[in-house]
N, C-alpha and C. Protein backbone atom coordinates (compact mmCIF):
# COMPACT_ATOMS: atom_id res chain seq x y z
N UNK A 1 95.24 86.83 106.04
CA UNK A 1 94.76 88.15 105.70
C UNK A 1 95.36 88.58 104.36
N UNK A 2 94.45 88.87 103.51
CA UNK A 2 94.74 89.28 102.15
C UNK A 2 95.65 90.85 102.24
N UNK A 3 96.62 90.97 100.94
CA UNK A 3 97.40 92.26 100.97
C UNK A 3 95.97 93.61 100.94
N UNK A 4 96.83 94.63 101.18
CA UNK A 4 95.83 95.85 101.12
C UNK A 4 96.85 96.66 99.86
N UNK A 5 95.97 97.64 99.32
CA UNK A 5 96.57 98.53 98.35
C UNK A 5 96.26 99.63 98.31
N UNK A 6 97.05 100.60 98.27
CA UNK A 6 96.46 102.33 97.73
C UNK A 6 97.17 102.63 96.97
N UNK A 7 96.48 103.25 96.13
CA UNK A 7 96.63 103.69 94.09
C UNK A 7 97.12 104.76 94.16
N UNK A 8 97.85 105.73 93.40
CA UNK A 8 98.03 106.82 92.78
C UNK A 8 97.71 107.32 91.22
N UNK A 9 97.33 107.47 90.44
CA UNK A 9 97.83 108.15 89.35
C UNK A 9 98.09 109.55 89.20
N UNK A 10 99.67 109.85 88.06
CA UNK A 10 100.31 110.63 87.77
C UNK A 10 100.27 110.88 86.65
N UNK A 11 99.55 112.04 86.41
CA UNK A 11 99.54 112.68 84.62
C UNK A 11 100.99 113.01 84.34
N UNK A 12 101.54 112.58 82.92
CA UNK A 12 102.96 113.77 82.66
C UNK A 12 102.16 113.96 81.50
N UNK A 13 102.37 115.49 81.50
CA UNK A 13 101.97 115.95 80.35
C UNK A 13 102.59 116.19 79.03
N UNK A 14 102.19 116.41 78.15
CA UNK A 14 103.49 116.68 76.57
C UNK A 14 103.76 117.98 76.77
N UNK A 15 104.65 117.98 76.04
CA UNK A 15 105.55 118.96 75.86
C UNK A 15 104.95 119.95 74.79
N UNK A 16 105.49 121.16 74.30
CA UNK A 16 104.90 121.68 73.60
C UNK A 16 104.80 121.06 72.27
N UNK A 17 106.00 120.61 72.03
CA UNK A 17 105.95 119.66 71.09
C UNK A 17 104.53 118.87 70.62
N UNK A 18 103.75 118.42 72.00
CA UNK A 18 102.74 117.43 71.94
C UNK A 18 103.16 116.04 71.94
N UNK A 19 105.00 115.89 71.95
CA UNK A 19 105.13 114.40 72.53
C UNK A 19 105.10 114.19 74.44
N UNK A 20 105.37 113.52 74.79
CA UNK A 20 105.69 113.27 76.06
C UNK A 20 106.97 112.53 76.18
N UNK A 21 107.81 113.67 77.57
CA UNK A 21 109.11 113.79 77.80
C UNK A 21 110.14 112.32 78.04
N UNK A 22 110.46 111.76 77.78
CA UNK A 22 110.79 110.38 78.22
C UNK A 22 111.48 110.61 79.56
N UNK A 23 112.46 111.81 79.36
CA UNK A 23 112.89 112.11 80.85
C UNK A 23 112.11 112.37 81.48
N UNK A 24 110.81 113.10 81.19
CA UNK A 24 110.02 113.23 82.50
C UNK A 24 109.51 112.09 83.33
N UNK A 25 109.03 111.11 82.16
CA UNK A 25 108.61 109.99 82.69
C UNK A 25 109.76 108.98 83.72
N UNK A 26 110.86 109.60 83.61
CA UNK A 26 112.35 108.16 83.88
C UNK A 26 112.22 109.11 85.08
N UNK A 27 112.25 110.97 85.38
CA UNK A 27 112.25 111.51 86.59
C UNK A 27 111.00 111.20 87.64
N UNK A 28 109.84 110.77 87.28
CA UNK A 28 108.36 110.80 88.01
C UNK A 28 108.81 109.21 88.26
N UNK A 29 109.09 108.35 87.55
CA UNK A 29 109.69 106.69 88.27
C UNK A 29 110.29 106.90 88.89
N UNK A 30 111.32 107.22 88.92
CA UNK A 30 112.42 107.91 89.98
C UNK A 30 112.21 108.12 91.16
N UNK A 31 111.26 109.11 90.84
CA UNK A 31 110.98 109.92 92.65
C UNK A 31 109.96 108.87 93.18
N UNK A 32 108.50 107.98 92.23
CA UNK A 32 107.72 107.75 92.77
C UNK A 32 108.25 105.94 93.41
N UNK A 33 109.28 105.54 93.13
CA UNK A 33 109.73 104.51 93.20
C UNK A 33 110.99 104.52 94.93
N UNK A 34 111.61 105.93 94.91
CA UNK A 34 112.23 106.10 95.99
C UNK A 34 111.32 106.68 97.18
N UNK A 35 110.00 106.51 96.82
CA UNK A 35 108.75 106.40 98.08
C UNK A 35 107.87 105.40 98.04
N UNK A 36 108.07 104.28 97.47
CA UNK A 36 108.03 102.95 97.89
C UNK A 36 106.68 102.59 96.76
N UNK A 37 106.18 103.37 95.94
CA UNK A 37 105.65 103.26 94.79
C UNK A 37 106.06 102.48 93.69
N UNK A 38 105.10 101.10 93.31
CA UNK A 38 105.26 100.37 91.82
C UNK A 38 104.73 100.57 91.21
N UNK A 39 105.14 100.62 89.91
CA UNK A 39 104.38 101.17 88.53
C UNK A 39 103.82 99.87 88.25
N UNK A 40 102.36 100.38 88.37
CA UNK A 40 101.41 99.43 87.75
C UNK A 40 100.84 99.30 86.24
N UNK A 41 100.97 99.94 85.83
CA UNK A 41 100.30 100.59 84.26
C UNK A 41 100.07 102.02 83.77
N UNK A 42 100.47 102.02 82.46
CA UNK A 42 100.76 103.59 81.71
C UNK A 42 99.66 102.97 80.69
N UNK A 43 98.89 104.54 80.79
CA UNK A 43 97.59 104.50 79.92
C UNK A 43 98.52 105.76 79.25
N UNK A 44 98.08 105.59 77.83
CA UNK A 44 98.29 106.89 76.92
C UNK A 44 97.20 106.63 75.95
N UNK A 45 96.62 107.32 75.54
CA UNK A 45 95.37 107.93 74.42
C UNK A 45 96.39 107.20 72.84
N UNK A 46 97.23 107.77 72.70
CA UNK A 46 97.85 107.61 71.26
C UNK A 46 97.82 108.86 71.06
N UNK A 47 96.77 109.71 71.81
CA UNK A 47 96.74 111.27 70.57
C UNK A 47 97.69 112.27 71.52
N UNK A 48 98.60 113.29 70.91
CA UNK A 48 99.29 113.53 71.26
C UNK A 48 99.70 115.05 72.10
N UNK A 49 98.50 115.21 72.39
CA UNK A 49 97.83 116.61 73.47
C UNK A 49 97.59 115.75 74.68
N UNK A 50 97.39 114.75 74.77
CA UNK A 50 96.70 114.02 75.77
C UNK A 50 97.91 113.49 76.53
N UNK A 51 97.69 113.46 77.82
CA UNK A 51 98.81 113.45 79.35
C UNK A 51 98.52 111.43 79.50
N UNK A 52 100.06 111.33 79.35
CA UNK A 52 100.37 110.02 79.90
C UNK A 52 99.65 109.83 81.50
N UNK A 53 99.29 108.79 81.55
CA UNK A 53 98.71 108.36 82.92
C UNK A 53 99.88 107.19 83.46
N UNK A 54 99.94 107.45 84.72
CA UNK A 54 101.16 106.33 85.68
C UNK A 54 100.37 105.98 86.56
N UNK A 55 99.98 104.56 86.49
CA UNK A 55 99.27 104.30 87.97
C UNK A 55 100.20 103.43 88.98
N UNK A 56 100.52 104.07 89.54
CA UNK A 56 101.26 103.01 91.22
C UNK A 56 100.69 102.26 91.98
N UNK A 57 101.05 101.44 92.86
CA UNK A 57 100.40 101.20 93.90
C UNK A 57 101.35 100.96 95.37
N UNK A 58 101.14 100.84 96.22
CA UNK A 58 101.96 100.81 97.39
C UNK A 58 101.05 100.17 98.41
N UNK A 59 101.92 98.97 99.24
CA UNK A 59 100.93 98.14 100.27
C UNK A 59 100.91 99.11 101.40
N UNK A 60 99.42 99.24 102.12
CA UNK A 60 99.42 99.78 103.26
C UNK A 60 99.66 99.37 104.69
């Protein structure tokens, strides 16, 4: 029997600045990793209004 998977993605958004927080991102691994969540891939635009994407996944 093949593994099973369910996804999450997590926007962090920028700061006023318009960068995005590195701590925010090291706090959202953090929490999403001490609920059994792996970071699968970070989408970012390049442009700098635009919310980092975190996609997880976790076996069901």
């Amino acid at each position: 029997m093949s593994k099973r998977w369910t996804y999450q993605v997590v926007e962090i958004k920028p700061s006023f600045s318009g960068r995005v927080n590195a701590e925010a991102i090291q706090a959202e691994l953090t929490r999403q990793g001490a609920s059994g969540w792996e970071l699968v891939q970070v989408l970012h635009s390049g442009h700098s209004l635009q919310p980092a994407k975190l996609i997880f996944k976790k076996e069901l």
